[in-house]
C-alpha atoms as a PDB file:
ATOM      1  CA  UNK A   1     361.680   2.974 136.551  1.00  0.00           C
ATOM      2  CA  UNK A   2     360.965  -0.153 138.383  1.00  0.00           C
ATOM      3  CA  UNK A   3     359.643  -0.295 142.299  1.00  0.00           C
ATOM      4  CA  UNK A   4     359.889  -3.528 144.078  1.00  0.00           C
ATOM      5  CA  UNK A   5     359.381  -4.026 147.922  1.00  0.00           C
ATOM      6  CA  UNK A   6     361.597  -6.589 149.592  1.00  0.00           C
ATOM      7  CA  UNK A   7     362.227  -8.279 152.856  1.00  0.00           C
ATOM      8  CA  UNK A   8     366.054  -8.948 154.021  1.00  0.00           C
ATOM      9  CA  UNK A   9     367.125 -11.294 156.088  1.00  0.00           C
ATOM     10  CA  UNK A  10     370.702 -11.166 156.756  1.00  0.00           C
ATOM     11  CA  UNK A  11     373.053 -14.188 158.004  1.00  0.00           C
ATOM     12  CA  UNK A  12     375.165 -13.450 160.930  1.00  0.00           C
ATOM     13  CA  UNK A  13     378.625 -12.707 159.026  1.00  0.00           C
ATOM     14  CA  UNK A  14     376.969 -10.249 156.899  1.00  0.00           C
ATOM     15  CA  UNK A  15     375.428  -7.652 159.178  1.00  0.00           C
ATOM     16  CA  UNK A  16     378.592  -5.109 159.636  1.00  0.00           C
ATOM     17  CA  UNK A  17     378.551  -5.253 155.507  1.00  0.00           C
ATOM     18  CA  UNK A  18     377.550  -2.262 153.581  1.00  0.00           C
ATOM     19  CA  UNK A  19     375.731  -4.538 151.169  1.00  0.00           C
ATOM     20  CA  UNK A  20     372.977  -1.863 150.494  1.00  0.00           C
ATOM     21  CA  UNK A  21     375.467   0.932 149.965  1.00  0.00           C
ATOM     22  CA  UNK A  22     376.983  -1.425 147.549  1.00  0.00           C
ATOM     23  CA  UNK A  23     373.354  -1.635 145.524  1.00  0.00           C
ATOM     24  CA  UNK A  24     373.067   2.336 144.834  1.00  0.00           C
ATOM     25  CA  UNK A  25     377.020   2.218 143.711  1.00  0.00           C
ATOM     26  CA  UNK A  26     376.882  -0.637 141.357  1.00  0.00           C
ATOM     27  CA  UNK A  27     373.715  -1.206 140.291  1.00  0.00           C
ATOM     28  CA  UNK A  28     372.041   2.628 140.285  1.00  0.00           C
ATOM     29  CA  UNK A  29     369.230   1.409 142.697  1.00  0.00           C
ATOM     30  CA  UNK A  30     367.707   3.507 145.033  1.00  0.00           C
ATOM     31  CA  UNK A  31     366.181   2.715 148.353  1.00  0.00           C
ATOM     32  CA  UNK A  32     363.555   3.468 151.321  1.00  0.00           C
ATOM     33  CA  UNK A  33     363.905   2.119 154.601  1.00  0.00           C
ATOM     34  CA  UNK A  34     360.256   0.910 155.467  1.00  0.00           C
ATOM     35  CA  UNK A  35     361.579  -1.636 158.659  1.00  0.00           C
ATOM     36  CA  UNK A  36     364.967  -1.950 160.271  1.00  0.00           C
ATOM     37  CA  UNK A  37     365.856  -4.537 162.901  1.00  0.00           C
ATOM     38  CA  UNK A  38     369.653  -4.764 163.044  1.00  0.00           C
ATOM     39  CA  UNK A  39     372.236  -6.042 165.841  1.00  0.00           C
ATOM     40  CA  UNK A  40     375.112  -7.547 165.885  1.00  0.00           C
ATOM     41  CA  UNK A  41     374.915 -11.026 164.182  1.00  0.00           C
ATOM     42  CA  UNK A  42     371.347 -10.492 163.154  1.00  0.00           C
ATOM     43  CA  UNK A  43     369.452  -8.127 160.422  1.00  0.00           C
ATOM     44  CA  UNK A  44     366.639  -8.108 158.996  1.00  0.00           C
ATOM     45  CA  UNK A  45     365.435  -4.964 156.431  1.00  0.00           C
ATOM     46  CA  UNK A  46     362.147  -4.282 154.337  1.00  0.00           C
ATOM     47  CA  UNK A  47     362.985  -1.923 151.846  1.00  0.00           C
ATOM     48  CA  UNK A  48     361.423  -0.176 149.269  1.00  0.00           C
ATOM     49  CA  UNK A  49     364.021  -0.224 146.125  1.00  0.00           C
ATOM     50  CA  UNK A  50     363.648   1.654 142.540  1.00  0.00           C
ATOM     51  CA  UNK A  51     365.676   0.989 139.563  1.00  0.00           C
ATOM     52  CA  UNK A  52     365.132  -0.495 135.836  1.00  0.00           C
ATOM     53  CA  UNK A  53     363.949  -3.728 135.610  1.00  0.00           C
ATOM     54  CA  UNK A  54     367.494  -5.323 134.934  1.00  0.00           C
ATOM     55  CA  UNK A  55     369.125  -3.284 137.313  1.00  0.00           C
ATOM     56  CA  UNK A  56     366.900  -4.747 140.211  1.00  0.00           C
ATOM     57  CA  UNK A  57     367.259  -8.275 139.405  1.00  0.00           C
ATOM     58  CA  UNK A  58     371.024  -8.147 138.775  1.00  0.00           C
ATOM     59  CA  UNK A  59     371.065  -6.322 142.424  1.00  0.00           C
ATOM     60  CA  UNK A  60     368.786  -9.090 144.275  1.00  0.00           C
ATOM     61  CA  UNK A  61     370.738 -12.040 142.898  1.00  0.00           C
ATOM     62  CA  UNK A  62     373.987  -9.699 144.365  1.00  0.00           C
ATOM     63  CA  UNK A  63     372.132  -9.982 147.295  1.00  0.00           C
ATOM     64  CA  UNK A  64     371.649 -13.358 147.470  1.00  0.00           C
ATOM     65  CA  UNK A  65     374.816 -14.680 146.369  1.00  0.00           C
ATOM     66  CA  UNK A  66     376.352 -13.027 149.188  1.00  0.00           C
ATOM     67  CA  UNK A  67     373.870 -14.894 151.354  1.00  0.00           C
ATOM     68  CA  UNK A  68     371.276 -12.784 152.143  1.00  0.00           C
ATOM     69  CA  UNK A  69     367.862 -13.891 152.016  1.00  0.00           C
ATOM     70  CA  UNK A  70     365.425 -11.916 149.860  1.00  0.00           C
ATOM     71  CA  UNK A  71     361.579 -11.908 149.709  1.00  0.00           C
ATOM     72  CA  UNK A  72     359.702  -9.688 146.840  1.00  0.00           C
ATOM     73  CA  UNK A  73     357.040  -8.525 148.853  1.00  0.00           C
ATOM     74  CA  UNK A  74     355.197  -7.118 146.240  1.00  0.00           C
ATOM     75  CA  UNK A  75     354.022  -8.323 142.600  1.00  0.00           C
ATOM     76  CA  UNK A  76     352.207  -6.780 139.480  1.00  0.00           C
ATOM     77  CA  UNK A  77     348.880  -8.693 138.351  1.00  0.00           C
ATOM     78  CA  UNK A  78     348.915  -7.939 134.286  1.00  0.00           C
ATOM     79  CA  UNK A  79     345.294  -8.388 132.385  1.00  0.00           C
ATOM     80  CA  UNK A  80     345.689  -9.200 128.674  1.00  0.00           C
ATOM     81  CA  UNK A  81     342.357  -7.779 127.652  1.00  0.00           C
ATOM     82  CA  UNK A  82     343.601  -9.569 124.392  1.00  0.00           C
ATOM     83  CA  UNK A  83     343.694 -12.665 125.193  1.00  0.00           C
ATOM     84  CA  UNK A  84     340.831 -12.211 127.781  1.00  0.00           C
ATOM     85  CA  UNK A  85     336.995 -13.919 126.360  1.00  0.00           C
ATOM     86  CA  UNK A  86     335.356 -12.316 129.499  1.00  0.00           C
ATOM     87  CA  UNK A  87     334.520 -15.942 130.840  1.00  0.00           C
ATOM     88  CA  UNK A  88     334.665 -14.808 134.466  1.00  0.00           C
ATOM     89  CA  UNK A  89     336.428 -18.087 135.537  1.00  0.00           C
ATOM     90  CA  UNK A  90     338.344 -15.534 137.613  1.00  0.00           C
ATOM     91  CA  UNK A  91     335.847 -13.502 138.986  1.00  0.00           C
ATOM     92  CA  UNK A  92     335.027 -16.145 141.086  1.00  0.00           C
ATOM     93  CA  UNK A  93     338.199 -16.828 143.186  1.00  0.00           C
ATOM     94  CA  UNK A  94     339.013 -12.896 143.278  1.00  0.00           C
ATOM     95  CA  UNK A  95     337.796 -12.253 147.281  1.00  0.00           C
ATOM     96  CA  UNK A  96     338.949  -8.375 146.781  1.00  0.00           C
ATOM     97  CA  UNK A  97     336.767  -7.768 143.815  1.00  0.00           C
ATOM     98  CA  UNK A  98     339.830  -6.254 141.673  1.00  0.00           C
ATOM     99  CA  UNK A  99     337.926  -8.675 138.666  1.00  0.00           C
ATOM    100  CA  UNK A 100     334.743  -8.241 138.041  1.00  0.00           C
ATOM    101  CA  UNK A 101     331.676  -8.610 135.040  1.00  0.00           C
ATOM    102  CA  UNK A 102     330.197  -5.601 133.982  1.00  0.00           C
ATOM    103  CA  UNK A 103     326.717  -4.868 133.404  1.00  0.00           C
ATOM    104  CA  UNK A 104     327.603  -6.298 129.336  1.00  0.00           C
ATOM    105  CA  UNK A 105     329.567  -9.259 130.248  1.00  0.00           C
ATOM    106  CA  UNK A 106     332.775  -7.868 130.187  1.00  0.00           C
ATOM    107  CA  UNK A 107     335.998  -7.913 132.299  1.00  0.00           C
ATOM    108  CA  UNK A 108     337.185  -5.033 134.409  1.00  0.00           C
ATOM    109  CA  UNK A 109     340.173  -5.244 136.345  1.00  0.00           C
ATOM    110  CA  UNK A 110     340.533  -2.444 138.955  1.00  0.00           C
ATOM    111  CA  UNK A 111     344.356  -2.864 139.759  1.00  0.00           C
ATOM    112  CA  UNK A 112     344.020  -0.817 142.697  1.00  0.00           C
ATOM    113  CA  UNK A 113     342.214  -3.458 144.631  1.00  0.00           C
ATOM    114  CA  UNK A 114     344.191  -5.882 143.317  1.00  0.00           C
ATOM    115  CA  UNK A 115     346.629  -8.051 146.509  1.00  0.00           C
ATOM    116  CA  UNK A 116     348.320  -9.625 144.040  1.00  0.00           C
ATOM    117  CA  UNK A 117     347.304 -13.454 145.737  1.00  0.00           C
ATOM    118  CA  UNK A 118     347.956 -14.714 142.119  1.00  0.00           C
ATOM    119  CA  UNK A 119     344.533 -16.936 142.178  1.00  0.00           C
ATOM    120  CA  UNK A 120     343.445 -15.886 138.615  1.00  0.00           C
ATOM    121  CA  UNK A 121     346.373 -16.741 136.934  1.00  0.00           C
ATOM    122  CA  UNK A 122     345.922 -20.669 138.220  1.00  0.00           C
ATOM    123  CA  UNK A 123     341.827 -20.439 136.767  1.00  0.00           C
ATOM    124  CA  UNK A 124     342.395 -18.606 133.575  1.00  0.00           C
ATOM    125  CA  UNK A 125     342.237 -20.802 130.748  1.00  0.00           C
ATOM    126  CA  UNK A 126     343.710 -18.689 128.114  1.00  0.00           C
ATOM    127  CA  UNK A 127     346.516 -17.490 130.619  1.00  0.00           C
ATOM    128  CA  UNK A 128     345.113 -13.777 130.133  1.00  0.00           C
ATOM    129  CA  UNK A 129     347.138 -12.889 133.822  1.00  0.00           C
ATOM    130  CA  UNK A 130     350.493 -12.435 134.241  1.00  0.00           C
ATOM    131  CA  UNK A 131     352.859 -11.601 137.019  1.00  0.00           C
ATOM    132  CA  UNK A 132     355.272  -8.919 136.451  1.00  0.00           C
ATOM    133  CA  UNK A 133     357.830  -8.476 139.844  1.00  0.00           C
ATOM    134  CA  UNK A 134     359.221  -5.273 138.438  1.00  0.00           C
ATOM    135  CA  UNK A 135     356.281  -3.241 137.194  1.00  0.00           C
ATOM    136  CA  UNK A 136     356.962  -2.755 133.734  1.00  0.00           C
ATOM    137  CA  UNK A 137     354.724  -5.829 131.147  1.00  0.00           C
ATOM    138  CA  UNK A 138     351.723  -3.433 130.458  1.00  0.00           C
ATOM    139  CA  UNK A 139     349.323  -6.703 129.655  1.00  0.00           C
ATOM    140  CA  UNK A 140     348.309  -4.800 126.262  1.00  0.00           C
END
């Protein structure tokens, strides 16, 4: 299973539509309220949603074909220790400290500090970080 945080912005003529009902029904995704602001002719919802992969990308492009805006809050950095050479090209543009050198020379990537700002993947040369939206590449 898949988790994905999003922010929803609804367009006036969809508020009084149970669009998120319609998400657990037809596309077995389930959901966490994390921020509600909702009144007549204006929404706007950060959820929390869980699902498979396919099942959460066939439900945000439901979503937005019936006008809603979405936002993925949240994204996956992936380490391909197989590609990886351990030059440290992104060491130096990670501010959180999620990629680091070890005492040998080699890469660690702590995923837990890890914001997701996407910086390595622009300095890697060997493309040894990916993005994964829904949580499931494992980078090995």
């Amino acid at each position: 299973m898949a988790k994905i945080t999003v922010s929803l912005v609804y367009p006036p003529q969809m508020t009084e539509k149970p669009v998120i009902s319609e998400l657990v029904r037809d596309f077995n995704i389930t959901f966490s309220i994390l921020r509600a602001e909702v009144q007549p002719g204006r929404g706007r919802l950060t959820l929390a949603l869980t699902g498979g992969a396919e099942d959460l990308q066939k439900g945000l492009t439901y979503l937005e074909n019936q006008g809603i805006q979405v936002s993925v809050l949240n994204r996956n950095i992936i380490w391909n220790s197989d590609k990886c050479v351990d030059c440290g090209a992104c060491t130096g543009v990670c501010g959180t400290g999620a990629l680091r050198l070890d005492d040998a020379g080699h890469l660690r990537f702590d995923n837990s500090r890890c914001i997701a700002c996407e910086l390595c993947l622009r300095v890697c040369p060997l493309h040894a970080m990916d993005v994964d939206l829904f949580g499931e590449k494992t980078g090995e």
